[in-house]
PDB file of N, CA and C in Angstrom:
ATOM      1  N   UNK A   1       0.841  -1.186   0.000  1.00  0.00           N
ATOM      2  CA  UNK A   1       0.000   0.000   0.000  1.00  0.00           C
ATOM      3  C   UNK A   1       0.885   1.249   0.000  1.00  0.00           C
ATOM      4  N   UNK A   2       0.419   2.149  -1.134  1.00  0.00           N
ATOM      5  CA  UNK A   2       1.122   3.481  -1.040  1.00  0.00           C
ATOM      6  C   UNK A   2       0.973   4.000  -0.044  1.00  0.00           C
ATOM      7  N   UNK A   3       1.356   4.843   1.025  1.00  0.00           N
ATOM      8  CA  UNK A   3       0.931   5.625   1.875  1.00  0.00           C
ATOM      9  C   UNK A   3       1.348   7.245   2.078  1.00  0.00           C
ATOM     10  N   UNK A   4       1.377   7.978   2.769  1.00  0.00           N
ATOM     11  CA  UNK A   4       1.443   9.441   2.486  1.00  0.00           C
ATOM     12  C   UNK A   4       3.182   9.693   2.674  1.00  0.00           C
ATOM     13  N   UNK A   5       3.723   8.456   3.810  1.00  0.00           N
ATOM     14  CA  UNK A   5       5.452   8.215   4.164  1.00  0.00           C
ATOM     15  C   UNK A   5       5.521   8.091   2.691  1.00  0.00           C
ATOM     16  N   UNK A   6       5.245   7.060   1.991  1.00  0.00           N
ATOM     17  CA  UNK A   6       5.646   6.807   0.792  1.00  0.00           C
ATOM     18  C   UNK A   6       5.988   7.973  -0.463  1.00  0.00           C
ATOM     19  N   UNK A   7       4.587   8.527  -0.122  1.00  0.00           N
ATOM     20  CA  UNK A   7       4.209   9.814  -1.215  1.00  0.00           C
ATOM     21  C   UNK A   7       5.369  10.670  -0.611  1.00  0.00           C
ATOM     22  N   UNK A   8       5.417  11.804   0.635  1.00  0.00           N
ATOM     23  CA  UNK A   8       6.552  12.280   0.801  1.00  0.00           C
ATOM     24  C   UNK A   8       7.912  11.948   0.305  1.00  0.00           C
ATOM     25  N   UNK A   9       8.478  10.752   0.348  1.00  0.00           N
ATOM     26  CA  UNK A   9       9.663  10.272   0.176  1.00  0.00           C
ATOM     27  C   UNK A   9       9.970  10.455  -1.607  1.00  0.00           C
ATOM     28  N   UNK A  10       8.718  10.163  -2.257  1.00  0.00           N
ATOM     29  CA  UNK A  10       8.552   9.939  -3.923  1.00  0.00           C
ATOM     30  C   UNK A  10       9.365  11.201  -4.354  1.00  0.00           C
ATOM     31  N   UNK A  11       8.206  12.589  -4.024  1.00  0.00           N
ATOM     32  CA  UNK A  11       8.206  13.916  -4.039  1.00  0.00           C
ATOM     33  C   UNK A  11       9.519  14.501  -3.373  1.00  0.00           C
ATOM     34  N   UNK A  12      10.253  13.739  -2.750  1.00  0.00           N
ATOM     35  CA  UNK A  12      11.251  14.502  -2.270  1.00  0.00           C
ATOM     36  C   UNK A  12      12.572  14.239  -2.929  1.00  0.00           C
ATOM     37  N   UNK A  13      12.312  12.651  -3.225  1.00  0.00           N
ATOM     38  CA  UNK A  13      13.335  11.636  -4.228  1.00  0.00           C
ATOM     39  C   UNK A  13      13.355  12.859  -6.109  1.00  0.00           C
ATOM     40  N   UNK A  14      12.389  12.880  -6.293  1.00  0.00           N
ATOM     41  CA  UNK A  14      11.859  13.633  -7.425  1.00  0.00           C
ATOM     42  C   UNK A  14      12.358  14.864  -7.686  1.00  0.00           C
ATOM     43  N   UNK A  15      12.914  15.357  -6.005  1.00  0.00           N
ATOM     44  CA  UNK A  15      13.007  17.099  -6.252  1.00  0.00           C
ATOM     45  C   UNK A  15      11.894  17.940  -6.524  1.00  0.00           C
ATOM     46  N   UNK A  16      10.798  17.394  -6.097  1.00  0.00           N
ATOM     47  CA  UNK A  16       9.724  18.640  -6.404  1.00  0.00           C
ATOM     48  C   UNK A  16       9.273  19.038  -4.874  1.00  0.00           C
ATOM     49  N   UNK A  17       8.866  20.630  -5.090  1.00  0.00           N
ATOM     50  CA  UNK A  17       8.543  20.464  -3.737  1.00  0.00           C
ATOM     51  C   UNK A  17       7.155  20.832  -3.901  1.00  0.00           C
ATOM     52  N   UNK A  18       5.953  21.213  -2.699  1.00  0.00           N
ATOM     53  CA  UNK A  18       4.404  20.668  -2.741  1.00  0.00           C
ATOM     54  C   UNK A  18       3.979  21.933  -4.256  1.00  0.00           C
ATOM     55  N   UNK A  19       4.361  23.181  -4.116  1.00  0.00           N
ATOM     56  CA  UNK A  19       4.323  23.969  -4.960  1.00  0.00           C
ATOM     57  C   UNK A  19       4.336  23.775  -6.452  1.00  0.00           C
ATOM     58  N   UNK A  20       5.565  22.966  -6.556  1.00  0.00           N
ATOM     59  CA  UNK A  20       5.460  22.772  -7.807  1.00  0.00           C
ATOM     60  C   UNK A  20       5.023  21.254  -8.104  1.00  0.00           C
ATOM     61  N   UNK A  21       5.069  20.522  -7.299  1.00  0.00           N
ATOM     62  CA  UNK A  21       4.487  19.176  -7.766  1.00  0.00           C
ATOM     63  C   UNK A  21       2.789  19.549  -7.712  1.00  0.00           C
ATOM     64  N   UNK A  22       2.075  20.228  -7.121  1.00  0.00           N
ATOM     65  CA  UNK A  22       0.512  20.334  -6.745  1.00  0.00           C
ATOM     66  C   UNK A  22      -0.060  21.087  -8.189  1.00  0.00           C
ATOM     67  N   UNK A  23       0.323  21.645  -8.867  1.00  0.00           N
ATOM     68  CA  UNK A  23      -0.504  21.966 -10.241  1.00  0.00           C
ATOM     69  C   UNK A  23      -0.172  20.435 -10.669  1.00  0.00           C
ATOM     70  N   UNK A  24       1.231  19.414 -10.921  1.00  0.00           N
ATOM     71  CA  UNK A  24       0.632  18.640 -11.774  1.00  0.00           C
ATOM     72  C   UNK A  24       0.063  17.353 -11.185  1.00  0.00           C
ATOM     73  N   UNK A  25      -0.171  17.975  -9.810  1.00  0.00           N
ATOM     74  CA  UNK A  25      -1.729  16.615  -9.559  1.00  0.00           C
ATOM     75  C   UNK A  25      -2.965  16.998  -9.479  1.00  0.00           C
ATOM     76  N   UNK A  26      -3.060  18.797  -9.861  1.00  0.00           N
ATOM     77  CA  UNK A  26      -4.066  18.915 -10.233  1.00  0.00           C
ATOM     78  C   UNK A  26      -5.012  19.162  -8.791  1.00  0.00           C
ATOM     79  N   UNK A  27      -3.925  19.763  -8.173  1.00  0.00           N
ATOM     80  CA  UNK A  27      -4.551  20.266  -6.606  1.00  0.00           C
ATOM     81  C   UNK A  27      -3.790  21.502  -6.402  1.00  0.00           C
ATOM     82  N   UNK A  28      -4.197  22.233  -4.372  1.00  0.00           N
ATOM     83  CA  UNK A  28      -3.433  23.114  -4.737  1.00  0.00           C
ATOM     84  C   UNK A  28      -2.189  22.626  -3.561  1.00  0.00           C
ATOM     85  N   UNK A  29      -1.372  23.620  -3.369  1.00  0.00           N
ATOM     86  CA  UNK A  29       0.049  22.992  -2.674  1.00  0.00           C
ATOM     87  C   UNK A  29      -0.740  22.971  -1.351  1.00  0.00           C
ATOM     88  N   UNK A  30      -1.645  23.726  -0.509  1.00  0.00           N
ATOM     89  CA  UNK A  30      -2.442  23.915   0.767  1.00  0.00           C
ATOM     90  C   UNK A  30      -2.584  22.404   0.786  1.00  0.00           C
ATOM     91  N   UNK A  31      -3.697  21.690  -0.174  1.00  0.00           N
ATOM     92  CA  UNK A  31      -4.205  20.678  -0.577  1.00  0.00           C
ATOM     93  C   UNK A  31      -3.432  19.158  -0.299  1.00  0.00           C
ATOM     94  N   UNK A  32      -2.094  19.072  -1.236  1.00  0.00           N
ATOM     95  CA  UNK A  32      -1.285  18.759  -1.240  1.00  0.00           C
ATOM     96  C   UNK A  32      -0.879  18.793   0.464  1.00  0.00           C
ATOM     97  N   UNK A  33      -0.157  19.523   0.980  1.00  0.00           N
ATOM     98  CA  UNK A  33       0.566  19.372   2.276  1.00  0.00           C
ATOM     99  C   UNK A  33      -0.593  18.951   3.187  1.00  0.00           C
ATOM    100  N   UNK A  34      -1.982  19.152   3.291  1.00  0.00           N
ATOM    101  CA  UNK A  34      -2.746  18.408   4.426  1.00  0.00           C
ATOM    102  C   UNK A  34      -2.614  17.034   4.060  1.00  0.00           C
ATOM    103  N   UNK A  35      -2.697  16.695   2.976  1.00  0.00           N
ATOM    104  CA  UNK A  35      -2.906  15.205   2.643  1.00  0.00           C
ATOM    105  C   UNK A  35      -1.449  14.325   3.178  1.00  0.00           C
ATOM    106  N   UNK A  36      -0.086  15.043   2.740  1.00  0.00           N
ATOM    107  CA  UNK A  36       0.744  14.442   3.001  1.00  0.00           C
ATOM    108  C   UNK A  36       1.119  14.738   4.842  1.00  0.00           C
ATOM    109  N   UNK A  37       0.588  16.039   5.194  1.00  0.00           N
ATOM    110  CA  UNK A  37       1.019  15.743   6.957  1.00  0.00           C
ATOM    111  C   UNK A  37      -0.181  14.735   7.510  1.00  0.00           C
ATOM    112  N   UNK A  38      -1.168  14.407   7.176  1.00  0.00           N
ATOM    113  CA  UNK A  38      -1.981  13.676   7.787  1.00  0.00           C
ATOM    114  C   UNK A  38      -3.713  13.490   8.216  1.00  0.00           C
ATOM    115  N   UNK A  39      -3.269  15.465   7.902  1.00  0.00           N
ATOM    116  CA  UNK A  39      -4.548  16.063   8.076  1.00  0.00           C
ATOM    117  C   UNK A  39      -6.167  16.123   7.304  1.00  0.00           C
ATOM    118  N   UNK A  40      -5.870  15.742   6.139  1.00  0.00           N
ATOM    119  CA  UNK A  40      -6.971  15.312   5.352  1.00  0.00           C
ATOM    120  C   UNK A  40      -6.422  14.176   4.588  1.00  0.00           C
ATOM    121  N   UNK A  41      -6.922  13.206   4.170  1.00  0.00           N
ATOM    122  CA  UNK A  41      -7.560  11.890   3.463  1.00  0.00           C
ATOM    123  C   UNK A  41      -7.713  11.842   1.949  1.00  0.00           C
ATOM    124  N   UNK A  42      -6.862  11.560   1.098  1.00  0.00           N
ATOM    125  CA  UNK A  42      -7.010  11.263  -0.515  1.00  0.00           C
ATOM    126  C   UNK A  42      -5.837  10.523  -0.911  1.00  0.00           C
ATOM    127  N   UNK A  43      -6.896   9.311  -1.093  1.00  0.00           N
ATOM    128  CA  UNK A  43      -6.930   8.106  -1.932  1.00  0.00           C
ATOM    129  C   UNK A  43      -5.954   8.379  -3.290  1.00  0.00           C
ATOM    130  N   UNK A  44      -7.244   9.400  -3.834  1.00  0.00           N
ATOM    131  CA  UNK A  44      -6.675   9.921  -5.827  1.00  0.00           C
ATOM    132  C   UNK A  44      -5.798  10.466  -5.843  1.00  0.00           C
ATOM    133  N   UNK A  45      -5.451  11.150  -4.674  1.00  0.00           N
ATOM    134  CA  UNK A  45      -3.956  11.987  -4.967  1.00  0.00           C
ATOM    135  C   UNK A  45      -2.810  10.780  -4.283  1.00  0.00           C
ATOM    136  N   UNK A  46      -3.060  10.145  -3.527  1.00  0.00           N
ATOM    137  CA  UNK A  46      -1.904   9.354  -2.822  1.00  0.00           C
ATOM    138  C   UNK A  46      -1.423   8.440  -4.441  1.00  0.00           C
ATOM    139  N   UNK A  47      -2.219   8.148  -5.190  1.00  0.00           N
ATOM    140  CA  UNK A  47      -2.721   6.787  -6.034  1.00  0.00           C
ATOM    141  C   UNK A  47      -1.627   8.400  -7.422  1.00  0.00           C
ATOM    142  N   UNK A  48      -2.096   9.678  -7.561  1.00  0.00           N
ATOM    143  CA  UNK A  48      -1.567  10.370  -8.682  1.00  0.00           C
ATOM    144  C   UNK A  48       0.262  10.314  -8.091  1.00  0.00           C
ATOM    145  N   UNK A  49       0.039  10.541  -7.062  1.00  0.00           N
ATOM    146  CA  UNK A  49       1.559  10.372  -6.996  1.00  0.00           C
ATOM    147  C   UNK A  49       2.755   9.413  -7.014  1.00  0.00           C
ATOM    148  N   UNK A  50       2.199   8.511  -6.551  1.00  0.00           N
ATOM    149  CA  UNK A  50       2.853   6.916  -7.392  1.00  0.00           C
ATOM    150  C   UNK A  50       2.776   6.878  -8.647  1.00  0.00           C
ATOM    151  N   UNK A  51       1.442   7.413  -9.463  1.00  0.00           N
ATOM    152  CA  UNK A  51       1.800   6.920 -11.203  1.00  0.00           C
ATOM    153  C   UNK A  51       2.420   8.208 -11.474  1.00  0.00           C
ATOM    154  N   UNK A  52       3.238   9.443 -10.552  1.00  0.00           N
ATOM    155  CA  UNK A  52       3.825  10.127 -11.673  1.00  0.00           C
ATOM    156  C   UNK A  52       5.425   9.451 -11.548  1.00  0.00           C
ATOM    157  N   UNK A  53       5.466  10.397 -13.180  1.00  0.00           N
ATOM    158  CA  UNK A  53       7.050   9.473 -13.997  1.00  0.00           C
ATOM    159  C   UNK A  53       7.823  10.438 -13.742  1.00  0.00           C
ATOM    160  N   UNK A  54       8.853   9.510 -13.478  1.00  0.00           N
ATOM    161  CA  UNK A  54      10.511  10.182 -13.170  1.00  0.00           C
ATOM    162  C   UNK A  54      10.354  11.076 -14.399  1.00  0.00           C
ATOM    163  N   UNK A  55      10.844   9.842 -15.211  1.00  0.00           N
ATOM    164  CA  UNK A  55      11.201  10.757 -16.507  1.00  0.00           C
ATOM    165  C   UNK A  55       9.787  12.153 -17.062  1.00  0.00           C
ATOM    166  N   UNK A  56       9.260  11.689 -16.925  1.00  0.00           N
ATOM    167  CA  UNK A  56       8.599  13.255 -17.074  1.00  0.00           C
ATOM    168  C   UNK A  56       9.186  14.490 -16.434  1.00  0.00           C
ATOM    169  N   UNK A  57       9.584  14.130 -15.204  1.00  0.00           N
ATOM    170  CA  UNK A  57       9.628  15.049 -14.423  1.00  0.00           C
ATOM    171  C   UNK A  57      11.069  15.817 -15.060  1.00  0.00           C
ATOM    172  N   UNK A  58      12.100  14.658 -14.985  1.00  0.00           N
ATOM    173  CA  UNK A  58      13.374  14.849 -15.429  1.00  0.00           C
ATOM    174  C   UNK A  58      13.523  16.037 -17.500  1.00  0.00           C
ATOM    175  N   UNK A  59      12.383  15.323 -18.080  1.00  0.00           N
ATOM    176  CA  UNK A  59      12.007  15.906 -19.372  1.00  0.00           C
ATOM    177  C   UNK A  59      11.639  17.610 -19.157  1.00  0.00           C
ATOM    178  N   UNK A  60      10.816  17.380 -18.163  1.00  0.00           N
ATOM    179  CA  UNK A  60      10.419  18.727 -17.991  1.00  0.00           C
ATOM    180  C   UNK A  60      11.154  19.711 -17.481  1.00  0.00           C
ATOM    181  N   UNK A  61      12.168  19.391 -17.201  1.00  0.00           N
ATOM    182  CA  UNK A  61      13.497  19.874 -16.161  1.00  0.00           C
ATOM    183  C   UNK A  61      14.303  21.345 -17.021  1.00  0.00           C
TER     184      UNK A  61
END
């Protein structure tokens, strides 16, 4: 199971920080940081941040 430890670690491995990773999950960074400290609950975003790609990220660089 993905979990929000997980998601933090992804996003940090990645070099993005909530700012700029939160437009491309299509939330906002506020959004983003409750979900990953604990404070609110999402499934779709825990689940968007596992399928995003290195290499995208790296492309977009």
């Amino acid at each position: 199971m993905f979990t929000r430890v997980h998601a933090k670690r992804k996003l940090k491995k990645m070099g993005l920080s909530y700012r700029v990773a939160a437009p491309k999950l299509g939330v906002t960074y506020q959004h983003l940081s409750l979900v990953l400290n604990g404070q609110r609950h999402s499934r779709r975003l825990l689940k968007a941040i596992q399928d995003l790609s290195e290499e995208a990220h790296e492309v977009a660089k």
